[in-house]
Protein backbone atom coordinates (compact mmCIF):
# COMPACT_ATOMS: atom_id res chain seq x y z
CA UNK A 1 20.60 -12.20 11.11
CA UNK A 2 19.22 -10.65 8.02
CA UNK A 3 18.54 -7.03 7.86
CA UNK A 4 15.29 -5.98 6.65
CA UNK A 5 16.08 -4.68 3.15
CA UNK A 6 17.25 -8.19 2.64
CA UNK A 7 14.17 -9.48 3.22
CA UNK A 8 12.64 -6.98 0.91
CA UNK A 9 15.16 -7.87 -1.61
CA UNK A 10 14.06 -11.51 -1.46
CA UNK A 11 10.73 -11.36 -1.11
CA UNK A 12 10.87 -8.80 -4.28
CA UNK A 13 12.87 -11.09 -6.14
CA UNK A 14 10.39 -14.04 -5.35
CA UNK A 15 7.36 -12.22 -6.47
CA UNK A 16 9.02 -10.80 -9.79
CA UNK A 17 9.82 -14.90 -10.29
CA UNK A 18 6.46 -15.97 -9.97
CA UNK A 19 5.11 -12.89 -11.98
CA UNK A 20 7.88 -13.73 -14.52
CA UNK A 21 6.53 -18.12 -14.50
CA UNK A 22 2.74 -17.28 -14.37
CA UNK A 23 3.50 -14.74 -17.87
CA UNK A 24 5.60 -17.71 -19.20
CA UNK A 25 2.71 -20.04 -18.52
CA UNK A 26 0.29 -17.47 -20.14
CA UNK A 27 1.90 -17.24 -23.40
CA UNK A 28 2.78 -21.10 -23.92
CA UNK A 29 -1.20 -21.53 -23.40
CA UNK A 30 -1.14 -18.72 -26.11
CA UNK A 31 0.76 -21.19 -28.78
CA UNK A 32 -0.74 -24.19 -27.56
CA UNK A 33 -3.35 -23.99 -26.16
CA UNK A 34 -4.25 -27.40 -26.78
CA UNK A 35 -4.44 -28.72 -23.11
CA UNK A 36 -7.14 -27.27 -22.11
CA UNK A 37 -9.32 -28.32 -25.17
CA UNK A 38 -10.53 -32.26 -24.89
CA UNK A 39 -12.22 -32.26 -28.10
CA UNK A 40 -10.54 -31.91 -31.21
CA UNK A 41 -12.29 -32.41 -35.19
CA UNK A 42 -9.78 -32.49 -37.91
CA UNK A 43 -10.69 -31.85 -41.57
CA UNK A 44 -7.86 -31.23 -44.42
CA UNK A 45 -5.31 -28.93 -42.92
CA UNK A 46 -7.80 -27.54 -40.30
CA UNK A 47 -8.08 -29.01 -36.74
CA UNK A 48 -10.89 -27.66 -34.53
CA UNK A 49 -10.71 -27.72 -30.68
CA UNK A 50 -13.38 -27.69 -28.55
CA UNK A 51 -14.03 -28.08 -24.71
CA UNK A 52 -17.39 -29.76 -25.13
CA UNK A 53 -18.31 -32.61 -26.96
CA UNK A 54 -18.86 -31.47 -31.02
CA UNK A 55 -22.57 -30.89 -32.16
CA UNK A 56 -23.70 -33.31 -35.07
CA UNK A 57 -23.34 -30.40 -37.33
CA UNK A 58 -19.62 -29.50 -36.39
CA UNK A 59 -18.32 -31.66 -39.62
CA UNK A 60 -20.05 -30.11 -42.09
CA UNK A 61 -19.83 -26.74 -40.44
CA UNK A 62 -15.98 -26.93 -40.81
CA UNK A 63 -16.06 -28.49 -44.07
CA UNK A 64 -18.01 -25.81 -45.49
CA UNK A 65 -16.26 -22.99 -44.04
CA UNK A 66 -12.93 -24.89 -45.47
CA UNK A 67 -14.52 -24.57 -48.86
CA UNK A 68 -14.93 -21.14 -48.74
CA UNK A 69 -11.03 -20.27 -47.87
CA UNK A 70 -9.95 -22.90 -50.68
CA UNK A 71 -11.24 -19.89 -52.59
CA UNK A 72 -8.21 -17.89 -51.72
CA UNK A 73 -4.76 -18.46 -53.20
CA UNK A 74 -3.05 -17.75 -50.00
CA UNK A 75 -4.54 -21.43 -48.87
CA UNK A 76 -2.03 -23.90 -48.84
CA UNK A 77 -3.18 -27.61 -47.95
CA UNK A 78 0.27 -27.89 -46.53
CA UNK A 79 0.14 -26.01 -43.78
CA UNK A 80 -2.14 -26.89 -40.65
CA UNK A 81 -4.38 -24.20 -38.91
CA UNK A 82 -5.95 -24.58 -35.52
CA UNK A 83 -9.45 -23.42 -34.24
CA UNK A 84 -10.31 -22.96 -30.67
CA UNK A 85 -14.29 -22.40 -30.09
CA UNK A 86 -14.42 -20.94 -26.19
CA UNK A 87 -16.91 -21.71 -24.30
CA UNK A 88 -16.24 -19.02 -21.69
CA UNK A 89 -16.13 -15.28 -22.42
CA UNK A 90 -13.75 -15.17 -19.83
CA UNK A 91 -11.68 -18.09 -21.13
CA UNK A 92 -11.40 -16.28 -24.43
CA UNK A 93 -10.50 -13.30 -22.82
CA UNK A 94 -7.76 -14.86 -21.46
CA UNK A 95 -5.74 -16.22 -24.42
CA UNK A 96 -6.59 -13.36 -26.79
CA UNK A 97 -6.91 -10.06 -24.60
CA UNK A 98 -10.62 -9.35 -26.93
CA UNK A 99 -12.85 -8.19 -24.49
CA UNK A 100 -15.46 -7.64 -27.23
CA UNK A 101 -14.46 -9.52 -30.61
CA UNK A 102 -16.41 -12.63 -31.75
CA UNK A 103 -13.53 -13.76 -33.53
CA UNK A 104 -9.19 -13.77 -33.21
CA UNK A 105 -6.65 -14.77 -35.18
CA UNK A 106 -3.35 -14.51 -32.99
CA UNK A 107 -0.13 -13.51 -33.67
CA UNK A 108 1.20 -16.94 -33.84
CA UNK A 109 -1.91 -18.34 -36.22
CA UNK A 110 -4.29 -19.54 -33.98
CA UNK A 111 -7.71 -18.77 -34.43
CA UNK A 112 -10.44 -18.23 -31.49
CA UNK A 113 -13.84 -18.06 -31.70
CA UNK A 114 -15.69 -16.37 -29.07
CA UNK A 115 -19.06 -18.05 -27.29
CA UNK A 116 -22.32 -17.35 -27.94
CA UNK A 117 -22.07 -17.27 -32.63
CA UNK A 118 -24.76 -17.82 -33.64
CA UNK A 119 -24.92 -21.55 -34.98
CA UNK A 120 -27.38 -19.71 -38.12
CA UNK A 121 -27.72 -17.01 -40.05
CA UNK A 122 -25.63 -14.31 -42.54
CA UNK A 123 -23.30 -13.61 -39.80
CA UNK A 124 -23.02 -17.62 -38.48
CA UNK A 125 -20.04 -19.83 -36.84
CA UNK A 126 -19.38 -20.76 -40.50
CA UNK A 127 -18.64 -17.05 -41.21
CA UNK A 128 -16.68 -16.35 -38.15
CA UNK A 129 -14.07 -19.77 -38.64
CA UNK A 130 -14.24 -18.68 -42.34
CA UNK A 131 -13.40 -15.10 -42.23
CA UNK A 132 -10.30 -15.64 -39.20
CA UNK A 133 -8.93 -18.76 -41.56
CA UNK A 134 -8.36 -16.17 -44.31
CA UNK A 135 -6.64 -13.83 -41.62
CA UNK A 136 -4.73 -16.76 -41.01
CA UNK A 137 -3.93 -17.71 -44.31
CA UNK A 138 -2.78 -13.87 -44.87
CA UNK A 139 -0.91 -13.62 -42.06
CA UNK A 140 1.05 -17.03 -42.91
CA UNK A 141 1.56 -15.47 -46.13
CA UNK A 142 2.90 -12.38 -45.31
CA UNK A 143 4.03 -12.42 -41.95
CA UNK A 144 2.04 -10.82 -39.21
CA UNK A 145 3.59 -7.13 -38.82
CA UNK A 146 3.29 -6.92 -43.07
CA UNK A 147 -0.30 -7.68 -43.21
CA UNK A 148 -1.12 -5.53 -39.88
CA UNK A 149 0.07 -2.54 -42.04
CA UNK A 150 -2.05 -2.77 -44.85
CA UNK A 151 -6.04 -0.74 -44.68
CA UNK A 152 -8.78 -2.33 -42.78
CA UNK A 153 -10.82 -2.68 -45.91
CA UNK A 154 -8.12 -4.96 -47.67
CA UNK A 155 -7.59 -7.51 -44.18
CA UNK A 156 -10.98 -7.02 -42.95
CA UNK A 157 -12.94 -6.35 -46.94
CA UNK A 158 -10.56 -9.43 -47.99
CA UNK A 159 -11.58 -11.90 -45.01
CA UNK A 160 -15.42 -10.93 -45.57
CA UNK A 161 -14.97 -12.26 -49.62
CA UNK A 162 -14.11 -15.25 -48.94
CA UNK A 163 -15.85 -15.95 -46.06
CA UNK A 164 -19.44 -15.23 -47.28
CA UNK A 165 -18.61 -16.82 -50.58
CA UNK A 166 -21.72 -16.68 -52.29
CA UNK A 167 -23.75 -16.17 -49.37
CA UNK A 168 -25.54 -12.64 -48.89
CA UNK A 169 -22.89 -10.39 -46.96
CA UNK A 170 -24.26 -8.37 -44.53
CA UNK A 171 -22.42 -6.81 -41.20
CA UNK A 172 -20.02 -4.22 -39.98
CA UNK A 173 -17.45 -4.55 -43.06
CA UNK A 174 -20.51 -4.91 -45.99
CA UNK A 175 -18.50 -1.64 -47.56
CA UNK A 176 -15.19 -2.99 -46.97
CA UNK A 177 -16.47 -6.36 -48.75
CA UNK A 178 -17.56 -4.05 -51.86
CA UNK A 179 -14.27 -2.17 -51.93
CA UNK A 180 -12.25 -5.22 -52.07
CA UNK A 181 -14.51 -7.31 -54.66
CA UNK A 182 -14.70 -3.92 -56.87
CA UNK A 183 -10.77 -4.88 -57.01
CA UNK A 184 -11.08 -7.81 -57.38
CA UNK A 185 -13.77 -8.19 -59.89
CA UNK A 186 -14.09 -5.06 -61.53
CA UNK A 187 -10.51 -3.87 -61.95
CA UNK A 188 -8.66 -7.39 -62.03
CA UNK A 189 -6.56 -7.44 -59.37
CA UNK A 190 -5.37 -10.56 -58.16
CA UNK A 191 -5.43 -11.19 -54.49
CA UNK A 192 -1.45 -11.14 -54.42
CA UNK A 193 -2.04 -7.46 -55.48
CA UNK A 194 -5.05 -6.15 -53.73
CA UNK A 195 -3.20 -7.07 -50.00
CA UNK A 196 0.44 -6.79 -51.89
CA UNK A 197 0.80 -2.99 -50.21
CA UNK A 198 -1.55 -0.57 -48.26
CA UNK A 199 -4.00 0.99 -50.72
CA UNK A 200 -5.91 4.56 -50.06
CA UNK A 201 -8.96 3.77 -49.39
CA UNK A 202 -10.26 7.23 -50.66
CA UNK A 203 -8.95 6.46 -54.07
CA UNK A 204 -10.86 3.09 -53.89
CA UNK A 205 -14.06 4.99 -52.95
CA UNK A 206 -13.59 7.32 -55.79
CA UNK A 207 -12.73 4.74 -58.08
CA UNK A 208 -15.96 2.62 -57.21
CA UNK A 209 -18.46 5.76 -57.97
């Protein structure tokens, strides 16, 4: 007969596997999260997934935001980058752990794009897949922890200059944009140097007056 810390024992050990399976099954849909996408549009080294059937203006929507980070050195036609638009704020939720961000570019490179961007505008779906391809492309570059230590202005100021191209920037990281194209631009740094190290951001502001 089995005492009743045995049972406890077991039926402890039996939750912590299932705990331990349903985290395992999390995280693979983390890296590939491919399965539960039925739609996918491929152009150059980009492949975007969808849930839905694509909108007529998907194509050119990806092809322009793939000329904007062709801008950047750190893009490399070699290497492939996924793009998951979410159709569910809860689905999103769930593979990136963003209750609030329109936009993610995982640890492991993928990219998600949150429901609900606008399909026009400054601030667009063109923007969005633009600006977390250049985290991408950083992060591929650098490796994730390297370019997590650098300022917000240079990943966030950096992303925003190539994704608005020569569109009018406007949004949340406007001043980071002008910090990092004063650097770019006025002072001649390359984009190896401007994310090469974390940079004071006071100095920059000084420097920029």
């Amino acid at each position: 007969m089995t005492s009743p810390s045995g049972r406890w024992r077991r039926g402890l050990s039996s939750a912590v596997g299932a705990l331990v399976a349903l985290l395992a099954l999390w995280l693979a849909l983390v890296i590939h999260p491919e399965p539960l996408f039925a739609h996918e549009l491929e152009r150059g080294p980009v492949i975007l997934y969808s849930r839905e059937p694509f909108a007529a203006d998907a194509g050119p929507m990806l092809e322009e935001a793939l000329r904007r980070v062709k801008r950047s050195p750190f893009f490399d036609a070699k290497r492939r980058h996924a793009v998951f638009l979410c159709d569910s704020r809860w689905l999103f939720r769930a593979l990136t752990l963003a209750p609030k961000s329109r936009g993610i570019t995982s640890p492991f490179g993928n990219v998600f794009i949150a429901p609900g961007v606008p399909r026009h505008g400054a601030r667009d779906l063109t923007y969005f897949v633009a600006h977390e391809l250049t985290h991408a492309l950083v992060q591929s570059r650098l490796g994730y922890f390297s370019q997590r230590k650098l300022a917000a202005f240079q990943r966030e100021g950096y992303a925003d200059y190539v994704a608005f191209a020569d569109t009018p920037p406007s949004g949340p990281y406007l001043r980071y944009r002008r910090l990092v194209a004063h650097l770019l631009e006025r002072r001649g740094l390359s984009a190896e140097q401007l994310l090469s190290k974390p940079l004071d951001r006071a100095w920059v502001e000084r420097d920029l007056e």
